[in-house]
C-alpha atoms as a PDB file:
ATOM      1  CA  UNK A   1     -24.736   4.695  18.465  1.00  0.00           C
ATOM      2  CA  UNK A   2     -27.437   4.589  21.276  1.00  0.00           C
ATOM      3  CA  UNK A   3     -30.039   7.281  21.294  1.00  0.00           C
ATOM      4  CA  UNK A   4     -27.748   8.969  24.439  1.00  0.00           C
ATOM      5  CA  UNK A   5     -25.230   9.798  21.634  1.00  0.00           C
ATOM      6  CA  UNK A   6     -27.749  10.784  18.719  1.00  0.00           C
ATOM      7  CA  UNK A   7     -26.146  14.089  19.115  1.00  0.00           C
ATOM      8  CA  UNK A   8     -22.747  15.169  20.518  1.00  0.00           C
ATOM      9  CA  UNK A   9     -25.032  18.151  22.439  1.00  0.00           C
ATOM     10  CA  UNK A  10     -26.797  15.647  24.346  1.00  0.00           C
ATOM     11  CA  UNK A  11     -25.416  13.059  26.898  1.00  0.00           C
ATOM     12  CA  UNK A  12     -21.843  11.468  27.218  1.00  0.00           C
ATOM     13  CA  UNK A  13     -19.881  10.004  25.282  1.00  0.00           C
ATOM     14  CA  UNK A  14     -18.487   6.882  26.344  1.00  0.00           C
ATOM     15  CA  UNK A  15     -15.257   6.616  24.402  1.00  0.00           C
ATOM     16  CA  UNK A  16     -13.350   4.415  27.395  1.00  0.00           C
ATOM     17  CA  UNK A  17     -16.097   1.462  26.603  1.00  0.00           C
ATOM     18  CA  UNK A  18     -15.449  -0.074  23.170  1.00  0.00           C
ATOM     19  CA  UNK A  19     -18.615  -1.401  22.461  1.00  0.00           C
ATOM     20  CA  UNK A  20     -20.007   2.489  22.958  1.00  0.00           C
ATOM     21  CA  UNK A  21     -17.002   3.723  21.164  1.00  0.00           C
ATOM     22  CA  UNK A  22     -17.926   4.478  17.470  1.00  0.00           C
ATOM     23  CA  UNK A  23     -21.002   5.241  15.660  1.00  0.00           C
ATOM     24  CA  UNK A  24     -22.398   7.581  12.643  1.00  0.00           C
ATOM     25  CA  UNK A  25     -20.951  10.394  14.544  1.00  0.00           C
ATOM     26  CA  UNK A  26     -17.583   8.974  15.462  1.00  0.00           C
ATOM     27  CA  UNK A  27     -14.211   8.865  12.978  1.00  0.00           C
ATOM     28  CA  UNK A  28     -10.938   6.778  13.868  1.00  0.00           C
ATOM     29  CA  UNK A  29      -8.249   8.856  12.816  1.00  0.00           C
ATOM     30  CA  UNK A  30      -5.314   6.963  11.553  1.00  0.00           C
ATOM     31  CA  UNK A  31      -2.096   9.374  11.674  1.00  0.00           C
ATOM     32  CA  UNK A  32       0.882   8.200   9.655  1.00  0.00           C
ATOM     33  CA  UNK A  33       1.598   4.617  10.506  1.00  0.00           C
ATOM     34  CA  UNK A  34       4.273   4.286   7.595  1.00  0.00           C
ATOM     35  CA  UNK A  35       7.356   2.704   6.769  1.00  0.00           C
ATOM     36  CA  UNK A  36       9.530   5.323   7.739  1.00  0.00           C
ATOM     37  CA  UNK A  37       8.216   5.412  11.186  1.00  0.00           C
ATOM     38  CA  UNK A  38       6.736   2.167  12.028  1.00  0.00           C
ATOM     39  CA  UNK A  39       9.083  -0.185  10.183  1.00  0.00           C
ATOM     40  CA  UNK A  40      12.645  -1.099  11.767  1.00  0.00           C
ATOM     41  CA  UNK A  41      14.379  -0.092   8.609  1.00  0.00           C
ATOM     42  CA  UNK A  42      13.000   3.334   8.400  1.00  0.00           C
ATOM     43  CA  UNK A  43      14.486   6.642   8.266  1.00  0.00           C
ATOM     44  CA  UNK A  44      12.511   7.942  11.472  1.00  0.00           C
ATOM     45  CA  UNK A  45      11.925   4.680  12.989  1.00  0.00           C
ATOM     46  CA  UNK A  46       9.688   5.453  16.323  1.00  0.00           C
ATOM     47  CA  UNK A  47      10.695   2.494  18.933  1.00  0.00           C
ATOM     48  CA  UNK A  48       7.982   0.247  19.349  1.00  0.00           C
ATOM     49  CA  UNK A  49       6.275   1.701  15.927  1.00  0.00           C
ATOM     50  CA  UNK A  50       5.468  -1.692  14.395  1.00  0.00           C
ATOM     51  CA  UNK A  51       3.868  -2.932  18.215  1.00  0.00           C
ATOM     52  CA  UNK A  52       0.848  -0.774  17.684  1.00  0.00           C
ATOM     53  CA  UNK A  53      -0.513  -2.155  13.753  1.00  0.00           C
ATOM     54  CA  UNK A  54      -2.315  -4.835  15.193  1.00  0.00           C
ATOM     55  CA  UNK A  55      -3.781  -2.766  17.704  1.00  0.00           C
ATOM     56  CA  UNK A  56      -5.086  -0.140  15.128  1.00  0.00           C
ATOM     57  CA  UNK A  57      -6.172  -2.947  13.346  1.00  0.00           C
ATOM     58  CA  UNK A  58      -8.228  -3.714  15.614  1.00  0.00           C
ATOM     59  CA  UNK A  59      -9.806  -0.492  16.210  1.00  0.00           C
ATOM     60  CA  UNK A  60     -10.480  -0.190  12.603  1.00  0.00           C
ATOM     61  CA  UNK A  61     -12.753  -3.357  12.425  1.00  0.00           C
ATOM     62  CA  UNK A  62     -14.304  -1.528  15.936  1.00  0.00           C
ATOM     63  CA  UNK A  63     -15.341   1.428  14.102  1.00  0.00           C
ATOM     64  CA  UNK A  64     -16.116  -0.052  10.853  1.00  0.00           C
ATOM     65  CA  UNK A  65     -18.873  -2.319  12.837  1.00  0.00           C
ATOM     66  CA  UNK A  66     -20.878   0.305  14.558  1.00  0.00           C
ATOM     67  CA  UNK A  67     -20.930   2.278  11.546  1.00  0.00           C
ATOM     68  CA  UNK A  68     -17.736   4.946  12.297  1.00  0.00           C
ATOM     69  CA  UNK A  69     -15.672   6.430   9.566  1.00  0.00           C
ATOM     70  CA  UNK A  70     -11.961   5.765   9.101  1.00  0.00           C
ATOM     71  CA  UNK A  71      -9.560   8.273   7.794  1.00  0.00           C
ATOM     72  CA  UNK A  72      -5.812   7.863   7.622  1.00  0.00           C
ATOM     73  CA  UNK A  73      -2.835  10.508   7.241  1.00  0.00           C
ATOM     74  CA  UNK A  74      -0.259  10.564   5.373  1.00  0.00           C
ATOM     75  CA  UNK A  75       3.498  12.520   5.277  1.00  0.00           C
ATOM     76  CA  UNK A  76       3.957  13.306   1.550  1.00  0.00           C
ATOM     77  CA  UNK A  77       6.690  15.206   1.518  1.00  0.00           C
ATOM     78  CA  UNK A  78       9.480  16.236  -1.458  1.00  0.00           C
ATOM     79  CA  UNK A  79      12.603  15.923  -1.604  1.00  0.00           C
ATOM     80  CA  UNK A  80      13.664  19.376  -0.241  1.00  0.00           C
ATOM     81  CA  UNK A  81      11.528  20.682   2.596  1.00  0.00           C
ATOM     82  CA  UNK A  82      11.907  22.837   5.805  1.00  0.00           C
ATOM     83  CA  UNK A  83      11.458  19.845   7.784  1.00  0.00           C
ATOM     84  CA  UNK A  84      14.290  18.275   6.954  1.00  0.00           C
ATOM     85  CA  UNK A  85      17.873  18.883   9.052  1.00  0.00           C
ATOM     86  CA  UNK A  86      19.375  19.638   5.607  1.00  0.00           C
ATOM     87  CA  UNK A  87      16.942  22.512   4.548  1.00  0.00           C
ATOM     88  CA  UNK A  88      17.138  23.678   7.797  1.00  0.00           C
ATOM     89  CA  UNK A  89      14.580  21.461   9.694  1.00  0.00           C
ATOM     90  CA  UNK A  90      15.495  19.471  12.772  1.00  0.00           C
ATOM     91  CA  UNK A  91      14.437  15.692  11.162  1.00  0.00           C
ATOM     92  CA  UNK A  92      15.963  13.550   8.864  1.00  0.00           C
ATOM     93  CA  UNK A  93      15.145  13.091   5.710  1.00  0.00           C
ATOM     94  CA  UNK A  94      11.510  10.673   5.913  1.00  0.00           C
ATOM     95  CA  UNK A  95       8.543  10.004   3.794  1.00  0.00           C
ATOM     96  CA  UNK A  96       9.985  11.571   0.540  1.00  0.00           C
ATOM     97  CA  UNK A  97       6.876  11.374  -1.597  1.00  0.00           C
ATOM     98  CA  UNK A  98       6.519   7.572  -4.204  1.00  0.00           C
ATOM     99  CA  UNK A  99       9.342   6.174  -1.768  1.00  0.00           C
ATOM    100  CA  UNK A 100       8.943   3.183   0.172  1.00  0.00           C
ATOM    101  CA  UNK A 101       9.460   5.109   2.981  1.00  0.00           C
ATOM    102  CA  UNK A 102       6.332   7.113   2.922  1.00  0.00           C
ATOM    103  CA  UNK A 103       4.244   4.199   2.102  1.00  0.00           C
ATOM    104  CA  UNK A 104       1.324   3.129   4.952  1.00  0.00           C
ATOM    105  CA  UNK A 105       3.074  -0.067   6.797  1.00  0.00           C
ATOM    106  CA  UNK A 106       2.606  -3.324   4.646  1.00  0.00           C
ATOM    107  CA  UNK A 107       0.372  -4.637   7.592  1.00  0.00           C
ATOM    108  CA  UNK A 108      -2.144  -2.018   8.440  1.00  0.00           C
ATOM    109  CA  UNK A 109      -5.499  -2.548   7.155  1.00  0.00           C
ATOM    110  CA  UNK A 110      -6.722   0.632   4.951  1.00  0.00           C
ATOM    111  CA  UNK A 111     -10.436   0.693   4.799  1.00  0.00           C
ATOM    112  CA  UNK A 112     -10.990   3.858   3.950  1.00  0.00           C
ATOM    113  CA  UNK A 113      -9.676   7.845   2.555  1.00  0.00           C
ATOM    114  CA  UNK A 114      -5.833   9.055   3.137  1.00  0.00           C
ATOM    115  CA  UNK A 115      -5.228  12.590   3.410  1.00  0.00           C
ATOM    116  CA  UNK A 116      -1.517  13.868   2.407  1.00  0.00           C
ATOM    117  CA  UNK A 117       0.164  16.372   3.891  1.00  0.00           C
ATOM    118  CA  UNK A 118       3.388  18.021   3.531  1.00  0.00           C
ATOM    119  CA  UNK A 119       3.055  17.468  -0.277  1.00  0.00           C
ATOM    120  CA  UNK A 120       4.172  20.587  -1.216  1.00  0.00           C
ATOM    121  CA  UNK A 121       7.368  21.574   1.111  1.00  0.00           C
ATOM    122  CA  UNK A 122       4.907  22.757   3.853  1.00  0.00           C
ATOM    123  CA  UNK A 123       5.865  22.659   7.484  1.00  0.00           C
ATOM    124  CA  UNK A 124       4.188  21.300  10.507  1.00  0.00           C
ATOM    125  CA  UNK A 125       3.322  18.060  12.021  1.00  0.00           C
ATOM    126  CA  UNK A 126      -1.013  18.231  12.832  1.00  0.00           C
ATOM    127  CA  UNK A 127      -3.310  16.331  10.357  1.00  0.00           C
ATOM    128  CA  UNK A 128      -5.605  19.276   9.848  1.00  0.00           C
ATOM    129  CA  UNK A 129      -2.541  21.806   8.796  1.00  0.00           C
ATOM    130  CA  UNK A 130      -0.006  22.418   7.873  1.00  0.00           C
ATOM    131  CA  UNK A 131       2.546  25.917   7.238  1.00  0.00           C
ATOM    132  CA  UNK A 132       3.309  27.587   4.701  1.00  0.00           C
ATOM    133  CA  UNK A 133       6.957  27.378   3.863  1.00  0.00           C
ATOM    134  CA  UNK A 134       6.944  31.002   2.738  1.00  0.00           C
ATOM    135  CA  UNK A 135       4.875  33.077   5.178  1.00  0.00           C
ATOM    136  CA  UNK A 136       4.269  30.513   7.929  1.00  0.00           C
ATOM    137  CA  UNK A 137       0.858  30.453   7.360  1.00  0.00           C
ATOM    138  CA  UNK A 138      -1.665  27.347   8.731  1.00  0.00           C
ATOM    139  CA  UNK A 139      -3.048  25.861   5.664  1.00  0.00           C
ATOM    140  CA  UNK A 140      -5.500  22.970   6.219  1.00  0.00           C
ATOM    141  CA  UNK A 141      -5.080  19.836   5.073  1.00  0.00           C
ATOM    142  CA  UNK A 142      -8.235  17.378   3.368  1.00  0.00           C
ATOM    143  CA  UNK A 143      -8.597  16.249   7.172  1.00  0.00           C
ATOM    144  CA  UNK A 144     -11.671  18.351   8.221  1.00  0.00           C
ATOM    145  CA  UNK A 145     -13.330  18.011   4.802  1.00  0.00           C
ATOM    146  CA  UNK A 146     -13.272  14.270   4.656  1.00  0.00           C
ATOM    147  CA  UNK A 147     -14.717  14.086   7.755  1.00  0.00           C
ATOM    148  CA  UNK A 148     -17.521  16.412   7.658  1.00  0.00           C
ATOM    149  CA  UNK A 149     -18.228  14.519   4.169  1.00  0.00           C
ATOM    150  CA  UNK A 150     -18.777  11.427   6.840  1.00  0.00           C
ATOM    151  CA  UNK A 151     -20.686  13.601   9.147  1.00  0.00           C
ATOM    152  CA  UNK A 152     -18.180  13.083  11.926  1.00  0.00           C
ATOM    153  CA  UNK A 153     -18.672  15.195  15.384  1.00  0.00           C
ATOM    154  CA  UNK A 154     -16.463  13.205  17.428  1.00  0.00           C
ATOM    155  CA  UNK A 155     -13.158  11.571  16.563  1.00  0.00           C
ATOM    156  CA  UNK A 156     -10.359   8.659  17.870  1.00  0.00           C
ATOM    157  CA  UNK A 157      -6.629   9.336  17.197  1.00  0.00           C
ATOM    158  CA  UNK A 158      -4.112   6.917  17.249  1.00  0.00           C
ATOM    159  CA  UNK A 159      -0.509   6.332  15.322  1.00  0.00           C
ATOM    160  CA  UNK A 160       2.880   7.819  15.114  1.00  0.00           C
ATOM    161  CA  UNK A 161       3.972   9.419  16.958  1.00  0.00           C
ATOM    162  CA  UNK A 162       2.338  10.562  20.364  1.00  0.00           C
ATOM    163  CA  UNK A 163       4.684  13.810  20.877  1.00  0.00           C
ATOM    164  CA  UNK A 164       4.693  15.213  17.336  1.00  0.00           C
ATOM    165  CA  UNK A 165       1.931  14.227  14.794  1.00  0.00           C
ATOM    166  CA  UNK A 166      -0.251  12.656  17.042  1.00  0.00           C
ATOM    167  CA  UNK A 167      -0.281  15.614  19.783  1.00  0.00           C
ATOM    168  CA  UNK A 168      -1.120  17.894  16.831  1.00  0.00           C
ATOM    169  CA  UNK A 169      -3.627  16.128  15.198  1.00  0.00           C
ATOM    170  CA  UNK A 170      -5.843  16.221  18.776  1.00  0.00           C
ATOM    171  CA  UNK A 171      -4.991  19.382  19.453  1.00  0.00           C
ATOM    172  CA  UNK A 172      -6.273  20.560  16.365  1.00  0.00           C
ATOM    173  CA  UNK A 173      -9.093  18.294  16.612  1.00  0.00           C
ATOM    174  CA  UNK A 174      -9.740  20.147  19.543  1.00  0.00           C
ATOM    175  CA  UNK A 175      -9.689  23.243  18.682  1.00  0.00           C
ATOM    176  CA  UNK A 176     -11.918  23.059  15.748  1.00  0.00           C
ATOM    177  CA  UNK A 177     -14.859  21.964  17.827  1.00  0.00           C
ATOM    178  CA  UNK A 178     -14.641  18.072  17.740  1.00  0.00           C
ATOM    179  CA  UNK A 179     -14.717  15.943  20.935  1.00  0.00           C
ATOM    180  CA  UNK A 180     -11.320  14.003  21.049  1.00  0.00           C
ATOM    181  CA  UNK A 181     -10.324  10.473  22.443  1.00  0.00           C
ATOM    182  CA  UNK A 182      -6.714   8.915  22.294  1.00  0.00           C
ATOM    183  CA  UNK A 183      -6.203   5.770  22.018  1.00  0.00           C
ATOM    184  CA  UNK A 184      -2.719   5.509  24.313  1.00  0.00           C
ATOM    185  CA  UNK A 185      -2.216   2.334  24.104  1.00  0.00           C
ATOM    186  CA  UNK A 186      -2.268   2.599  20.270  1.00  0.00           C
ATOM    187  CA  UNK A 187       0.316   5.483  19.970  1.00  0.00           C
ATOM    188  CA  UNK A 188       4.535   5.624  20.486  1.00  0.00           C
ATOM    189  CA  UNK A 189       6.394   8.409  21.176  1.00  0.00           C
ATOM    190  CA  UNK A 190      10.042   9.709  19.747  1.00  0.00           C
ATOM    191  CA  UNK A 191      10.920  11.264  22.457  1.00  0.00           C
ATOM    192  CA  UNK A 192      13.460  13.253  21.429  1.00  0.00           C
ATOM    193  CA  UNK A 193      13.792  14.903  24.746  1.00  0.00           C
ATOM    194  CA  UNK A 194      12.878  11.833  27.270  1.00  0.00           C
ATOM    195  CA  UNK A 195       9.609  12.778  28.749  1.00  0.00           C
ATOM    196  CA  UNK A 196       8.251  14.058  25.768  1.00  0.00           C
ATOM    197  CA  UNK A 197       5.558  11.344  25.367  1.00  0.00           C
ATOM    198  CA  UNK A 198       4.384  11.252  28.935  1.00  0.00           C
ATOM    199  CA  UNK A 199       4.137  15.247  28.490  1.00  0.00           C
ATOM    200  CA  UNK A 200       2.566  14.840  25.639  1.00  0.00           C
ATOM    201  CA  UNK A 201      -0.730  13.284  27.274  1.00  0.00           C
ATOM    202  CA  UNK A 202      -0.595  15.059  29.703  1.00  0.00           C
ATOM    203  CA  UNK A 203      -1.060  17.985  27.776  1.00  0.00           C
ATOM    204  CA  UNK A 204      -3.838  16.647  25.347  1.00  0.00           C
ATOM    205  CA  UNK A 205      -5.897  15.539  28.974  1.00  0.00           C
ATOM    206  CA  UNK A 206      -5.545  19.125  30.166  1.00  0.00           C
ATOM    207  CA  UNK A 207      -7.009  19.845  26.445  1.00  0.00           C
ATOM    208  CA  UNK A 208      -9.779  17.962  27.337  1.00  0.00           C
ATOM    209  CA  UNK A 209      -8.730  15.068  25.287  1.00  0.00           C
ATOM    210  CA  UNK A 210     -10.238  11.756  27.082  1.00  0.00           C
ATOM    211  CA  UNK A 211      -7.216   8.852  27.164  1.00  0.00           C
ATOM    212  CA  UNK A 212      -7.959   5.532  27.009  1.00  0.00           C
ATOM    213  CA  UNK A 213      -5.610   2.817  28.365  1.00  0.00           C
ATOM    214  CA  UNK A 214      -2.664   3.445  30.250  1.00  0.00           C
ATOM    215  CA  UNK A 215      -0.241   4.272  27.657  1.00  0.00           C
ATOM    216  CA  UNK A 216       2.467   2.583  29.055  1.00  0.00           C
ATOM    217  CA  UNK A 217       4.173   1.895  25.585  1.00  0.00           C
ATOM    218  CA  UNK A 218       3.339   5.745  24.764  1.00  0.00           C
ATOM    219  CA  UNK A 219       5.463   7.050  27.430  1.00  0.00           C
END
């Protein structure tokens, strides 16, 4: 990182240049690029899922070069959980924890810590929190923690998908004091309602959130 971005207080950050991208301050969030999603036979298969590995691939090697930590998330859920149509939810059954389903796709590169969520029936899509299935309450994930551990200020999302987890995850990301980049080109959306993932960047750049690419497979 040049001396401009020593410290997130000082200067700007040039996330839309990759050779400025990443540095000792900077963490590539991964968010759940796994079977279920990203590969054609999966329960929750996002179209266009598997199109985005080699690009986060790519950005992995990026970030691992200038020195940038790496963190990946991970749906862990059981069996039974509010999230699912059949307890109540509005999503089929996905990721069921030790399936193949939940598994990170066969073909990203994993280069460094995965934090679970969802392991215990909670609710929610952001990799920071999650709900308590009881009271509703936000309970945080090992997001935060693994990436103050790296001495991250500023963070990269990409993954699956752009109008649930990903959305979240920035948000959060956001909201907890962290300067956020999206990497658009590197995300797909369900759109369960069509629109959603063109409303969904729109609404992370009115957060603040700086896009970079077009995002024309995000859409």
């Amino acid at each position: 990182m040049s001396s401009s971005q020593g410290s997130p207080r000082r200067g700007q950050w040039s996330a839309e240049d990759p050779s400025s991208r990443y540095g000792p301050l900077v963490g590539l969030v991964v968010v759940d690029v796994q079977n279920d999603f990203a590969d054609p036979a999966g329960s929750l298969c996002v179209k266009g899922g598997s199109e985005i590995v080699p690009l986060v691939n790519a950005e992995i090697e990026r970030a691992l070069e200038a020195g940038g930590a790496i963190v990946y998330t991970q749906d862990w859920h059981p069996a039974h959980t509010p999230h699912f149509a059949a307890d109540g939810g509005i999503w089929p059954v996905h990721c069921v924890r030790e399936t193949w389903g939940a598994q990170l796709h066969a073909a990203l590169s994993v280069r460094g810590p995965i934090v679970r969520k969802g392991a215990h029936g909670e609710d929610g899509y952001s990799g920071f929190s999650m709900r308590d299935p009881a009271g509703g309450d936000p309970i945080p994930t090992g997001l935060e923690g693994a990436l103050a551990r790296a001495g991250v200020k500023r963070i990269v999302v990409c993954g699956l998908a752009t109008d649930y987890c990903v959305k979240a995850t920035a948000l959060d990301g956001r909201r907890l004091g962290y300067e956020v980049a999206l990497l658009a080109d590197a995300v797909r959306a369900v759109d369960l309602s069509p629109g959603d993932g063109s409303r969904a960047l729109d609404e992370l750049a009115a957060a603040g959130v700086v896009l970079i690419g077009d995002g024309t497979g995000a859409r």
